[in-house]
C-alpha atoms as a PDB file:
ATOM      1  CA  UNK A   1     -24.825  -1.307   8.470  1.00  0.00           C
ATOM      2  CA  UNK A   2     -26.732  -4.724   9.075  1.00  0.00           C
ATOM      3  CA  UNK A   3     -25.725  -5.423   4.985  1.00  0.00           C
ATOM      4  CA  UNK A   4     -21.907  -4.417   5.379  1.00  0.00           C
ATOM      5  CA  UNK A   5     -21.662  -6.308   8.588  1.00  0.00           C
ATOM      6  CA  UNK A   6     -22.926  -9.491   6.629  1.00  0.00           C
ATOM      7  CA  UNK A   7     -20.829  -8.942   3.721  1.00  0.00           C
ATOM      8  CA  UNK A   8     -17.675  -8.499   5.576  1.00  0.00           C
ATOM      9  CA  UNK A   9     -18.185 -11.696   7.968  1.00  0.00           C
ATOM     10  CA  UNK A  10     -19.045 -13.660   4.546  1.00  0.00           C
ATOM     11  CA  UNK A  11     -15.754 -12.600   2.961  1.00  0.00           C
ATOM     12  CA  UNK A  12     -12.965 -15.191   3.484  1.00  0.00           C
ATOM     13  CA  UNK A  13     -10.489 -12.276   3.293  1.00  0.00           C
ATOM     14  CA  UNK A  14     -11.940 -11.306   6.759  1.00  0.00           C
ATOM     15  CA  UNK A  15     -11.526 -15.057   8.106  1.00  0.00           C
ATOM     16  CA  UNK A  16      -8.053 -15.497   6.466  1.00  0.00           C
ATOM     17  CA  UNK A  17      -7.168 -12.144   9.220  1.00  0.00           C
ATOM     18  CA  UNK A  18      -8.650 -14.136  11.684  1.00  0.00           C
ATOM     19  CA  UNK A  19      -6.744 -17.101  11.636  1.00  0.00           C
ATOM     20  CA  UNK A  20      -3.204 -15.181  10.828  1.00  0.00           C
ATOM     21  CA  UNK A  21      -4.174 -12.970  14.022  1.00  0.00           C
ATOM     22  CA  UNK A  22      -4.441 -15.923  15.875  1.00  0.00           C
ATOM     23  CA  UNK A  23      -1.629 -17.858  15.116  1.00  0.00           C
ATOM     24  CA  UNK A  24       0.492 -16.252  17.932  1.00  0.00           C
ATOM     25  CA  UNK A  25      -1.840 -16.183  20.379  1.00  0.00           C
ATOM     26  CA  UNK A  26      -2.537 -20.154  19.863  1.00  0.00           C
ATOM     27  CA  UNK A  27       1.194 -20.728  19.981  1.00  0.00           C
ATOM     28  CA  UNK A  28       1.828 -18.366  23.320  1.00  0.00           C
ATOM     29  CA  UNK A  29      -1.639 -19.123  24.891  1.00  0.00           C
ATOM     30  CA  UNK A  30      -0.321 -23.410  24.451  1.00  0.00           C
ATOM     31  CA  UNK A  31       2.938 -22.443  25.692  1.00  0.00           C
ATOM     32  CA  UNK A  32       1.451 -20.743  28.875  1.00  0.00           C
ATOM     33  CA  UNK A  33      -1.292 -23.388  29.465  1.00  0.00           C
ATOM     34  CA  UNK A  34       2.023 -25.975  29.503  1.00  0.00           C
ATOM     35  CA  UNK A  35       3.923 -24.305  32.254  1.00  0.00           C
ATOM     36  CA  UNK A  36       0.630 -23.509  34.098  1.00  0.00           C
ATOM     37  CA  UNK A  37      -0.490 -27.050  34.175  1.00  0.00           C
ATOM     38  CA  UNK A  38       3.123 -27.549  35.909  1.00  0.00           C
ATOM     39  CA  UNK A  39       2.132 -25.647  38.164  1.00  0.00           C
ATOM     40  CA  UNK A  40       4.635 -22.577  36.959  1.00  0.00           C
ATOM     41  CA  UNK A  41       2.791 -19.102  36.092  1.00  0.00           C
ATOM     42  CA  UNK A  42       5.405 -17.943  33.283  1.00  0.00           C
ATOM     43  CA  UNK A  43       4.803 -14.020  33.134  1.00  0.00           C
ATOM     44  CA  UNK A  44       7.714 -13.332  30.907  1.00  0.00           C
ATOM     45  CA  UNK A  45       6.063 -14.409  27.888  1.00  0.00           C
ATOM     46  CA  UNK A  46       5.778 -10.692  26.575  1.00  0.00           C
ATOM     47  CA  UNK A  47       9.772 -10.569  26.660  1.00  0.00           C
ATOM     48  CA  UNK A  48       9.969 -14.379  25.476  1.00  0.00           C
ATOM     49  CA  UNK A  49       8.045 -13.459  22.796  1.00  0.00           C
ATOM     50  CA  UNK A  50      10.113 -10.150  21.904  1.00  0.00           C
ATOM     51  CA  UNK A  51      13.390 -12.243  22.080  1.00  0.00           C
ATOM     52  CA  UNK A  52      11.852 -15.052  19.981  1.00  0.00           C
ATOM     53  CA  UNK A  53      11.067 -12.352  17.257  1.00  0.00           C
ATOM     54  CA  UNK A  54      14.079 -10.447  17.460  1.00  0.00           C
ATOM     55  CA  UNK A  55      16.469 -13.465  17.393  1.00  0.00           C
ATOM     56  CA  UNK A  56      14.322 -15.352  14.677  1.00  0.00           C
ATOM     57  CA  UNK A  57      14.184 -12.661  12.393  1.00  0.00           C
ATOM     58  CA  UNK A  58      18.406 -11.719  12.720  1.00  0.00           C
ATOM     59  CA  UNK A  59      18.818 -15.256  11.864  1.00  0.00           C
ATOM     60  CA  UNK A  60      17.583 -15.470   8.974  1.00  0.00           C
ATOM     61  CA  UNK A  61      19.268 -11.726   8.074  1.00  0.00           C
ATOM     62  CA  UNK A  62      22.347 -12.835   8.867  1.00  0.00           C
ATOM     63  CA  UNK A  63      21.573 -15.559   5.660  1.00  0.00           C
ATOM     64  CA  UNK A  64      19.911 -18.659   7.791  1.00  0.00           C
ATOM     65  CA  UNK A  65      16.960 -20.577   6.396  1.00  0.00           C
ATOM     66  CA  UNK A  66      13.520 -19.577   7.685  1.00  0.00           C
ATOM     67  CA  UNK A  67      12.910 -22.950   9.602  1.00  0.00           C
ATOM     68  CA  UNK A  68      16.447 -22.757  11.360  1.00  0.00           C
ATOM     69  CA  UNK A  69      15.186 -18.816  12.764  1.00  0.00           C
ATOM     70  CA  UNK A  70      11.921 -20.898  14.014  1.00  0.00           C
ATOM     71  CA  UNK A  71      14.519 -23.202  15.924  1.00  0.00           C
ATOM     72  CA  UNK A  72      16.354 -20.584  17.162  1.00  0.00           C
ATOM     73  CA  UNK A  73      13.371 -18.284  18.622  1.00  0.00           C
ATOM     74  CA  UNK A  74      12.221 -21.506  20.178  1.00  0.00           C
ATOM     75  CA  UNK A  75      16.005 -22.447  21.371  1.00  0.00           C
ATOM     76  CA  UNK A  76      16.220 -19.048  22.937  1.00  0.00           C
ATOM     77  CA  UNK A  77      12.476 -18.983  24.516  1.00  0.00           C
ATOM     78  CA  UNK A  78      13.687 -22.194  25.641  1.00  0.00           C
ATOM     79  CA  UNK A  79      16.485 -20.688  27.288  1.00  0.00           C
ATOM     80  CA  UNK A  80      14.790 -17.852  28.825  1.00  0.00           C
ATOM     81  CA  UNK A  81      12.535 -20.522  30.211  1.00  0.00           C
ATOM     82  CA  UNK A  82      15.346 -22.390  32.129  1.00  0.00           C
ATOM     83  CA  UNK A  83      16.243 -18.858  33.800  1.00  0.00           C
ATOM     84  CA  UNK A  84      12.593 -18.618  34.688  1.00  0.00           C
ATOM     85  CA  UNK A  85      12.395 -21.765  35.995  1.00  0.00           C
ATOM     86  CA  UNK A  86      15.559 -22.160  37.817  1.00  0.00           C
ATOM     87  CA  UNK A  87      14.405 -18.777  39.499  1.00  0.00           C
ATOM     88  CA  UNK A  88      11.020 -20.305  40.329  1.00  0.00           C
ATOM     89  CA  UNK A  89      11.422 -24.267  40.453  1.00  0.00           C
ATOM     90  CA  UNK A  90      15.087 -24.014  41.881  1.00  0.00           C
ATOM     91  CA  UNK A  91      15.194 -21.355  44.105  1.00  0.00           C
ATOM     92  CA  UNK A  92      11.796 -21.099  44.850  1.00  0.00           C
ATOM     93  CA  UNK A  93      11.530 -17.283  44.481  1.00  0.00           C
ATOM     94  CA  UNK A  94       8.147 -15.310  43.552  1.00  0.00           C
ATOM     95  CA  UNK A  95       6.606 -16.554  40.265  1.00  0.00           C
ATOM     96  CA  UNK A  96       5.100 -12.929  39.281  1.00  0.00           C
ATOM     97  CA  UNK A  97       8.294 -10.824  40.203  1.00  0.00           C
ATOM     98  CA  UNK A  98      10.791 -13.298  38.158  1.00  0.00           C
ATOM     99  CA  UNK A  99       8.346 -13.103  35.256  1.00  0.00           C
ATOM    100  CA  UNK A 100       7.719  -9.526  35.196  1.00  0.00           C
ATOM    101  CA  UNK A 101      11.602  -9.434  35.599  1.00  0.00           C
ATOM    102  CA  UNK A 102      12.304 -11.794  32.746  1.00  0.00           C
ATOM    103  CA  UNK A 103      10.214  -9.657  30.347  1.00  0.00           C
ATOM    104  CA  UNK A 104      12.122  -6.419  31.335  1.00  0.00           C
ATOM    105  CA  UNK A 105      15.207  -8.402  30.855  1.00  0.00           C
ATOM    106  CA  UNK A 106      14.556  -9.989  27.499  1.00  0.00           C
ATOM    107  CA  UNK A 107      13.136  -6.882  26.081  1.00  0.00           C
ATOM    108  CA  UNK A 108      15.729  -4.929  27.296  1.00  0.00           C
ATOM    109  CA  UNK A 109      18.488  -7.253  25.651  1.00  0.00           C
ATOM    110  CA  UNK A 110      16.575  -7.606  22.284  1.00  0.00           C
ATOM    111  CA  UNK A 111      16.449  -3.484  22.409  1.00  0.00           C
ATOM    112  CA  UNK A 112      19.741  -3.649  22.701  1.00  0.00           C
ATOM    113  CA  UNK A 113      21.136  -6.131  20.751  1.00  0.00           C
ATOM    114  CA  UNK A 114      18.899  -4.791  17.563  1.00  0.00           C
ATOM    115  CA  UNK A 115      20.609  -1.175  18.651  1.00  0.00           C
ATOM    116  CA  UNK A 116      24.454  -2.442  18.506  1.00  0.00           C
ATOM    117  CA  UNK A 117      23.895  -5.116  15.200  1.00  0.00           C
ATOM    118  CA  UNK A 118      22.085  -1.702  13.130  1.00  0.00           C
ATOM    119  CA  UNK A 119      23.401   1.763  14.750  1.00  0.00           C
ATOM    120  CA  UNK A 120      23.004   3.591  11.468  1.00  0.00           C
ATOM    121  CA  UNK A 121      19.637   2.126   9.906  1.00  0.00           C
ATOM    122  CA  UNK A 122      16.624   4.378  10.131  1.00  0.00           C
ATOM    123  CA  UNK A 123      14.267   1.675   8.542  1.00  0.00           C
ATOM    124  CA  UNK A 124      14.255  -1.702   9.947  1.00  0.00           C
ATOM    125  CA  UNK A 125      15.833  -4.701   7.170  1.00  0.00           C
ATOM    126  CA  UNK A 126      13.649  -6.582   5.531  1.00  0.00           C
ATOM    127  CA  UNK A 127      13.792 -10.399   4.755  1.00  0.00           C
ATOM    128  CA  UNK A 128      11.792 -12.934   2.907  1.00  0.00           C
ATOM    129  CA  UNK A 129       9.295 -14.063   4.901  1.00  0.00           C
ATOM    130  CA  UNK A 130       7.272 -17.568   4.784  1.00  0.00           C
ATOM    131  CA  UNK A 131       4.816 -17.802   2.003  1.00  0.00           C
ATOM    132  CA  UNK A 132       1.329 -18.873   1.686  1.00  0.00           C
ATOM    133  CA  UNK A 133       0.700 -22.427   1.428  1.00  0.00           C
ATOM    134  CA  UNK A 134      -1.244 -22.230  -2.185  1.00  0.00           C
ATOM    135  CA  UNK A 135      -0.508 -25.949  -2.280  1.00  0.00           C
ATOM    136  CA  UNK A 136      -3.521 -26.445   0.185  1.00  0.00           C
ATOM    137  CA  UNK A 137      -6.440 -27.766  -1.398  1.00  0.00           C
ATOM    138  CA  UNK A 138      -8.545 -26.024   1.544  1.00  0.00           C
ATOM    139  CA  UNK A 139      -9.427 -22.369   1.248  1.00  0.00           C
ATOM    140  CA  UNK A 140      -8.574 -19.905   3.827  1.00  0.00           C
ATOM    141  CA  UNK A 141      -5.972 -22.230   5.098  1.00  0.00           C
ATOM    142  CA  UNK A 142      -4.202 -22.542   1.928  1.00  0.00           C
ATOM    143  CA  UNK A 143      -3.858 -18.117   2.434  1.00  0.00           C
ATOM    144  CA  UNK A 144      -1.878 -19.082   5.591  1.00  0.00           C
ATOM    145  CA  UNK A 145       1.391 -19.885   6.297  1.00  0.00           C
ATOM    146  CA  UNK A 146       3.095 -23.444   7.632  1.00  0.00           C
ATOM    147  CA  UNK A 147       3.926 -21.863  10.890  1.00  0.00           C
ATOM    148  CA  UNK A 148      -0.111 -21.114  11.328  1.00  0.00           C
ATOM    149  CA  UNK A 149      -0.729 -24.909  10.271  1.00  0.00           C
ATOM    150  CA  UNK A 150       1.882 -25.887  12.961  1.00  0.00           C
ATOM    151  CA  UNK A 151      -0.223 -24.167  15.372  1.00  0.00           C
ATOM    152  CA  UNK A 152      -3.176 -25.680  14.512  1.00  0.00           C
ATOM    153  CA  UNK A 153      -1.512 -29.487  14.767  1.00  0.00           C
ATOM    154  CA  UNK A 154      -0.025 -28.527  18.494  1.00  0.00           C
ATOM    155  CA  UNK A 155      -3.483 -28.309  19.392  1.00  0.00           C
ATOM    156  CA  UNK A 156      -4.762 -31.678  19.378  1.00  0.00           C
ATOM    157  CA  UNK A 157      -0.499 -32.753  19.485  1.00  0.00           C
ATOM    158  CA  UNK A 158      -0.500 -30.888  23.383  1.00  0.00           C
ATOM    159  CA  UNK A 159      -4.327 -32.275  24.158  1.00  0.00           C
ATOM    160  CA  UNK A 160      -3.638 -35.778  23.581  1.00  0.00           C
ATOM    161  CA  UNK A 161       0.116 -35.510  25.120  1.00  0.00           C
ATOM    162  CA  UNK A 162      -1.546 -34.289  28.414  1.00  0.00           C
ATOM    163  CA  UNK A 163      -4.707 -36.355  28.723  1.00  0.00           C
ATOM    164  CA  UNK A 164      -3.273 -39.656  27.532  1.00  0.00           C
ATOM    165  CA  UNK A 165       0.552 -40.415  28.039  1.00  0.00           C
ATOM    166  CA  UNK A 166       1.861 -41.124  31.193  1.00  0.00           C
ATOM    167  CA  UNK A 167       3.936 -37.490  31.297  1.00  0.00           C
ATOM    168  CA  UNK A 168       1.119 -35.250  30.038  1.00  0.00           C
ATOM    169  CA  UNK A 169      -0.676 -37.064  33.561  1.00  0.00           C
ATOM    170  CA  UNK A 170       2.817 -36.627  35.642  1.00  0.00           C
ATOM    171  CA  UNK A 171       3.063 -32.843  34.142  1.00  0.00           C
ATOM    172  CA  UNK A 172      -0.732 -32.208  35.381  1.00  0.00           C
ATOM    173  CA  UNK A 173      -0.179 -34.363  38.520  1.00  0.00           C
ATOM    174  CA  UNK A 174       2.707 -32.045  39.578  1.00  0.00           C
ATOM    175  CA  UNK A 175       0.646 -28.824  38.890  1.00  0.00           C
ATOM    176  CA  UNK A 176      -2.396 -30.631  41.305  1.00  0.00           C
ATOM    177  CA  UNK A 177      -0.262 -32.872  43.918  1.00  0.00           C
ATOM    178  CA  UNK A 178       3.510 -32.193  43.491  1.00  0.00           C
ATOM    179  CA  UNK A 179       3.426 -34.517  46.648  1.00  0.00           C
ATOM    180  CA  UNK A 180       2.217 -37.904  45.354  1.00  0.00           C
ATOM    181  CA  UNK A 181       4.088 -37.023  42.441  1.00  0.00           C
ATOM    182  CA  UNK A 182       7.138 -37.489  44.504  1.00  0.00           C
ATOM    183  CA  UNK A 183       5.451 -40.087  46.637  1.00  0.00           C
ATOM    184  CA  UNK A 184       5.873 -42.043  42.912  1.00  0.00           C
ATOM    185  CA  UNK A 185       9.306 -41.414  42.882  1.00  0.00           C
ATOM    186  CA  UNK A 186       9.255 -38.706  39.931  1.00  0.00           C
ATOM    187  CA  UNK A 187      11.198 -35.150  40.481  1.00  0.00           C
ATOM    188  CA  UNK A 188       8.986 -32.742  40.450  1.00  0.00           C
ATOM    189  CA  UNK A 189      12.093 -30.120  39.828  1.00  0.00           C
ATOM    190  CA  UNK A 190      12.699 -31.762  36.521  1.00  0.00           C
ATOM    191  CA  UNK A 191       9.251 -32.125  35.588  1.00  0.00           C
ATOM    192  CA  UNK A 192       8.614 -28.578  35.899  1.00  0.00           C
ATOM    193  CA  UNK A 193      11.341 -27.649  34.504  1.00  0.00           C
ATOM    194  CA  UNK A 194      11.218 -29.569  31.405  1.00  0.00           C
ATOM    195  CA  UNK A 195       6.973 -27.926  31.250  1.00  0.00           C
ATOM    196  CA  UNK A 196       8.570 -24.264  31.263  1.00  0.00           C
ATOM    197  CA  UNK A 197      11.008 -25.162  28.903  1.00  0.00           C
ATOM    198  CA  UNK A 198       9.231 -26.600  26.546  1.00  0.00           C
ATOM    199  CA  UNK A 199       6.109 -24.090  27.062  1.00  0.00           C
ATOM    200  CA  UNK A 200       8.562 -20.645  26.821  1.00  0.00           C
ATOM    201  CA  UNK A 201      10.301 -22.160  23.612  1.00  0.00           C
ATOM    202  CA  UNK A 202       6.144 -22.112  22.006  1.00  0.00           C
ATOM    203  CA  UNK A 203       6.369 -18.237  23.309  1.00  0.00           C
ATOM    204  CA  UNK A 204       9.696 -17.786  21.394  1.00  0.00           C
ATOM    205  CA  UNK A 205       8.347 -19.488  18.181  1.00  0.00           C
ATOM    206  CA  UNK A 206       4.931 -17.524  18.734  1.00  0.00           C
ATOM    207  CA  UNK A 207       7.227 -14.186  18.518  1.00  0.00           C
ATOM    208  CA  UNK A 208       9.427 -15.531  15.642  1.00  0.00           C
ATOM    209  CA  UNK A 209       5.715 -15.490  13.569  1.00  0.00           C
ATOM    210  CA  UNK A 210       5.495 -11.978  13.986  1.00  0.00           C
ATOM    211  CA  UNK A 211       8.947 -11.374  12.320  1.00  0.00           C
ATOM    212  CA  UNK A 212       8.937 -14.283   9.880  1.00  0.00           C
ATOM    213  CA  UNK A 213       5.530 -14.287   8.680  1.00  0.00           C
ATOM    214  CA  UNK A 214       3.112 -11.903   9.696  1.00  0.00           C
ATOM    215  CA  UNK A 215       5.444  -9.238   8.722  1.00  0.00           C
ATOM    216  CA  UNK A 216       9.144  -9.082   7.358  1.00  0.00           C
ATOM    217  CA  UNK A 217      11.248  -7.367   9.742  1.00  0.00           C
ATOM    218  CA  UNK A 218      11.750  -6.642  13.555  1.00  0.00           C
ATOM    219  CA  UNK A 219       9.541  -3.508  14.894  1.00  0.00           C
ATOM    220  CA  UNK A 220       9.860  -2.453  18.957  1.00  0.00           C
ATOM    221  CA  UNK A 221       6.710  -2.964  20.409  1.00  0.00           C
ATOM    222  CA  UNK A 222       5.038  -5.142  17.618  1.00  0.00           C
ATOM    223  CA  UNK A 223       4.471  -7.665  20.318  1.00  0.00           C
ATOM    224  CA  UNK A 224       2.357  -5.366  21.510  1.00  0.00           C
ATOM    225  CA  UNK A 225       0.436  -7.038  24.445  1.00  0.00           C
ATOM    226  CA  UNK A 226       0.212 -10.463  22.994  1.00  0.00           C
ATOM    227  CA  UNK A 227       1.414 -12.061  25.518  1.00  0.00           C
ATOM    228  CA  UNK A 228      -0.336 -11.118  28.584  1.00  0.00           C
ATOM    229  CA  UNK A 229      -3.324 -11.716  25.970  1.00  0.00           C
ATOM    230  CA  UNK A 230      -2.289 -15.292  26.387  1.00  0.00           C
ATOM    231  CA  UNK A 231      -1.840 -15.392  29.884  1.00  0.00           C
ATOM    232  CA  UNK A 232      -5.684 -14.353  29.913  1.00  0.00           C
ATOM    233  CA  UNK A 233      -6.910 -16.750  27.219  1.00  0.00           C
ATOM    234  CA  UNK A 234      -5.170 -19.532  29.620  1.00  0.00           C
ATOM    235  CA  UNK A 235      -8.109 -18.789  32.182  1.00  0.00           C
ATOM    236  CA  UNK A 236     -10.384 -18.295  29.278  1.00  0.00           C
ATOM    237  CA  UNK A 237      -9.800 -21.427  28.250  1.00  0.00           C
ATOM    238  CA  UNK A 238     -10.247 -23.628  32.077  1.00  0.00           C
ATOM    239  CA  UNK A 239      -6.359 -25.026  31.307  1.00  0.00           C
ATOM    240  CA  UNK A 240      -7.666 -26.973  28.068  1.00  0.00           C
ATOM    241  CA  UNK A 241      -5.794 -26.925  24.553  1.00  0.00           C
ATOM    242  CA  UNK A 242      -9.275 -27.116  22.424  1.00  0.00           C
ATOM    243  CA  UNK A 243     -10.819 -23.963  24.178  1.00  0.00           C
ATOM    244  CA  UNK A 244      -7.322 -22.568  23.986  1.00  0.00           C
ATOM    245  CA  UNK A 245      -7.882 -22.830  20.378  1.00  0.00           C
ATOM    246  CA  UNK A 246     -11.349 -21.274  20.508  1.00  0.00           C
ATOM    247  CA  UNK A 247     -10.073 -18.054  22.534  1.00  0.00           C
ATOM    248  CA  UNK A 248      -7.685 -17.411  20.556  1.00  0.00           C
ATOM    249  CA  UNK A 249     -10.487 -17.567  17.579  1.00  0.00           C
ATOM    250  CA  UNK A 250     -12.635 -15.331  19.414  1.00  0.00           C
ATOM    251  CA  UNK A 251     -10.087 -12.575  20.337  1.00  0.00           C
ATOM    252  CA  UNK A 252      -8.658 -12.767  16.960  1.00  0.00           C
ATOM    253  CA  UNK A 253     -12.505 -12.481  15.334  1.00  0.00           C
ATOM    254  CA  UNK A 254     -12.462  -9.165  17.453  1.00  0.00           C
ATOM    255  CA  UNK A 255      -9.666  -8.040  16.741  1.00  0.00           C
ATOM    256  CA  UNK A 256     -10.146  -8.504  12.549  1.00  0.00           C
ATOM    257  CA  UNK A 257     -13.607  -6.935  13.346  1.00  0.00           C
ATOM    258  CA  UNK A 258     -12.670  -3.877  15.009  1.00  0.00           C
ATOM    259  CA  UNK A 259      -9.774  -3.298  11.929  1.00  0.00           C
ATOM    260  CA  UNK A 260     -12.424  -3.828   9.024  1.00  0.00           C
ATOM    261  CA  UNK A 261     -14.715  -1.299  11.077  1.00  0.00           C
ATOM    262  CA  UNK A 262     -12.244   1.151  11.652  1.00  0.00           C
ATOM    263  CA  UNK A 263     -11.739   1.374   7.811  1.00  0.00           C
ATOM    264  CA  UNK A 264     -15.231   1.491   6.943  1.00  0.00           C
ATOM    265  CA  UNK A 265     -15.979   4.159   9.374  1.00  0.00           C
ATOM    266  CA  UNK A 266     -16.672   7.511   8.099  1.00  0.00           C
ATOM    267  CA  UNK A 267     -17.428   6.435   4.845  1.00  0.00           C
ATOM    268  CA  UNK A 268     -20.986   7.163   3.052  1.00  0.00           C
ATOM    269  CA  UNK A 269     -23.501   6.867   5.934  1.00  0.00           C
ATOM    270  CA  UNK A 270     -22.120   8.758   8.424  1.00  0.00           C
ATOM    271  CA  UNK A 271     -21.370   6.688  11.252  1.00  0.00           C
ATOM    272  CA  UNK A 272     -18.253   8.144  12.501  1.00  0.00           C
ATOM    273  CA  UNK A 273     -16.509   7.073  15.925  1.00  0.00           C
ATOM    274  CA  UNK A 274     -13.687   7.928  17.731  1.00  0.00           C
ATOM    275  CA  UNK A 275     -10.528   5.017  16.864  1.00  0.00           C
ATOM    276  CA  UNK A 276      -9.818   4.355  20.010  1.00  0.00           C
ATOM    277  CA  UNK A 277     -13.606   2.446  20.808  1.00  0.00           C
ATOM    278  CA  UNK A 278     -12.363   0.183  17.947  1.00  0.00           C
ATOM    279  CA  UNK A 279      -9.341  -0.795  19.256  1.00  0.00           C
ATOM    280  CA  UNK A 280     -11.278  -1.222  23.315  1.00  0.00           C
ATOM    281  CA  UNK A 281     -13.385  -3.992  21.384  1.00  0.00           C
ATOM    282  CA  UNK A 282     -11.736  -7.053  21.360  1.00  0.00           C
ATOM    283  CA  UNK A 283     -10.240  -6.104  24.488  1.00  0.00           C
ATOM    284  CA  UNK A 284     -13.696  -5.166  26.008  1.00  0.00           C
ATOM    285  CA  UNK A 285     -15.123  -8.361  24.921  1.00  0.00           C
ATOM    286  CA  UNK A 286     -12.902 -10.501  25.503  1.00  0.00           C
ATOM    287  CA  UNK A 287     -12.856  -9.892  28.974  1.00  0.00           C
ATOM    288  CA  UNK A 288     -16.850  -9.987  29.188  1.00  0.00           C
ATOM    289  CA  UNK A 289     -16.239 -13.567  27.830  1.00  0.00           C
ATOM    290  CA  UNK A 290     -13.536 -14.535  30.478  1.00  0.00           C
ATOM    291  CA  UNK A 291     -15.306 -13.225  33.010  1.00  0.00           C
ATOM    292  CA  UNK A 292     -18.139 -15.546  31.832  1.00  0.00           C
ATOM    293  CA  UNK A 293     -15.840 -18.686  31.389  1.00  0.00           C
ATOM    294  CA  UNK A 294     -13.288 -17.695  34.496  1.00  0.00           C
ATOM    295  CA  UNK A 295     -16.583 -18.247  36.962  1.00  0.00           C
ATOM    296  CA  UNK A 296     -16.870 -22.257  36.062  1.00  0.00           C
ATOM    297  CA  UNK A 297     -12.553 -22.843  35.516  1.00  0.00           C
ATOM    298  CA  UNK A 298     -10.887 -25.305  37.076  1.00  0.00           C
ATOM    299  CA  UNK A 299      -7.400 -24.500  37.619  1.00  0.00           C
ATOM    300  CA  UNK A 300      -4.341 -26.465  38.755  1.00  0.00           C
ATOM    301  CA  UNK A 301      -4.709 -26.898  42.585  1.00  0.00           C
ATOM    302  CA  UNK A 302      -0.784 -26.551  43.150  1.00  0.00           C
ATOM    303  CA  UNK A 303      -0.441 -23.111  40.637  1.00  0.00           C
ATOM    304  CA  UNK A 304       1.997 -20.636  41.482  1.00  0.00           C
ATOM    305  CA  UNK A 305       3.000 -22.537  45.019  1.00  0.00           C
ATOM    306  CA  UNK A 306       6.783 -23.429  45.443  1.00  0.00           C
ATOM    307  CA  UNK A 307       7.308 -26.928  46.377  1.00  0.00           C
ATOM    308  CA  UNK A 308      10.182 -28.380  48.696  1.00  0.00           C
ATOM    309  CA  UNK A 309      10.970 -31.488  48.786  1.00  0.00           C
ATOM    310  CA  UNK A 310       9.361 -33.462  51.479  1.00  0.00           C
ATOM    311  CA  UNK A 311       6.889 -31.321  52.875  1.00  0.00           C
ATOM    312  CA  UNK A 312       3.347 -32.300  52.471  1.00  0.00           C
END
């Protein structure tokens, strides 16, 4: 076991899974960590991300280039993110009820929508989906595709934007203080707004990977949990884009592990287990880890609390 164990975590097969399992969740967990630092929790990401899938893929079915379907999924995450926030910013109404609504909603109209554009198809269409960036003199990443290297750039793109320009500080002033924020003259409606925007349009273009990369057509369920994944991995992370990056690592590791296990098991030696331990681990230990990481997090002071203007 101790020799099959070493030779699959030396394999960069096993490590290319790893980062291509990530790449959603670092796209949805940056997008979440953008409208939490607003101040904004943004539970429709699971339907953001189903939307961003289903409208990504049908784009580029319908004969559009692969980029403009990225554009679109984050166009219509973006949209879904003004309902959210107009909801939640605008009218002040309960953060977890318009986001539980919002993913009922866009999964609902994706389910839908795929139901009237193919009443007669018992397979889902297939399209061409990105290709591997062979071009890459680095190995592993040169297995992936340019979606998973944007990923990878909006890490240290989001880190520096919040930590050293003077909206990444207004964007985590408003999730702290949305009252000196106003005391400086800055609307804190708009700058929320603008952070669930931009954050649900990283959910659509998380869920436009699935379709457009990972695989090549639009499946229900293949979101399959991602996203409130990436609500956790938020709090996993203490708000921070680098550990964001690492979390999404880590649950991805799992996740790769517990698939490679599942097809060794049974095999010469004996060791058989029941499937569904395998797919409890990454699960299981990824919330061992964010209970570890949760205790010492320090999240936005002003998080999931309407604001009015005026009151202190």
């Amino acid at each position: 076991m101790g020799a099959e164990l070493f030779e699959l975590l030396s394999a960069p097969a096993f490590w290319i899974a790893v980062l291509r399992i990530a790449t959603p969740l670092i796209l949805g967990t940056l997008g979440v960590l953008l409208c939490e630092r607003a101040g904004v929790l943004n539970l429709g990401i699971e339907g953001i991300m189903v939307a961003g899938a289903f409208t990504g893929w049908l784009t580029v079915y319908q004969g559009g280039g692969l980029w403009t379907g990225v554009l679109v999924a984050a166009l219509v995450g973006g949209l879904l993110g003004l309902l959210h926030g107009w909801l939640t910013v605008v009218l002040n109404l309960s953060q977890h009820v318009a986001g539980l609504g919002l993913t009922l909603l866009a999964t609902s109209l994706a389910s839908f929508a795929y139901r009237v554009s193919f009443p007669r198809v018992e397979s889902p269409p297939t399209i061409a989906p990105f290709g591997a960036m062979t071009w890459l003199p680095l190995p592993i990443l040169n297995a992936q595709t340019p979606l998973t290297l944007l990923a990878l750039l909006l890490v240290p793109v989001l880190a520096y934007g919040l930590n050293r320009t003077p909206l990444g500080l207004a964007v985590r002033m408003v999730g702290d203080s949305p009252a000196a924020v106003e005391a400086q003259g800055l609307s804190v409606v708009r700058l929320r707004l603008g952070a669930v925007v931009a954050g649900s349009a990283l959910m659509g273009v998380a869920g436009a990977f699935l379709t457009l990369a990972a695989f090549n057509a639009f499946y229900f369920n293949m979101v399959n949990g991602r996203g409130w994944v990436c609500v956790a991995l938020v709090v996993f992370a203490s708000w921070r884009p680098a550990k964001a990056l690492l979390g999404a690592l880590l649950f991805a590791f799992f996740d790769a592990l517990q698939l490679r296990l599942q097809q060794s098991s049974g095999s010469a030696d004996g060791w058989v287990l029941p499937y569904q331990l395998y797919l409890m681990l990454p699960y299981l230990l990824s919330i061992v880890a964010l209970i570890v990481m949760a205790r010492r997090a320090t999240y936005p002071q002003a998080l999931m609390k309407p604001y009015r203007k005026g009151e202190r």
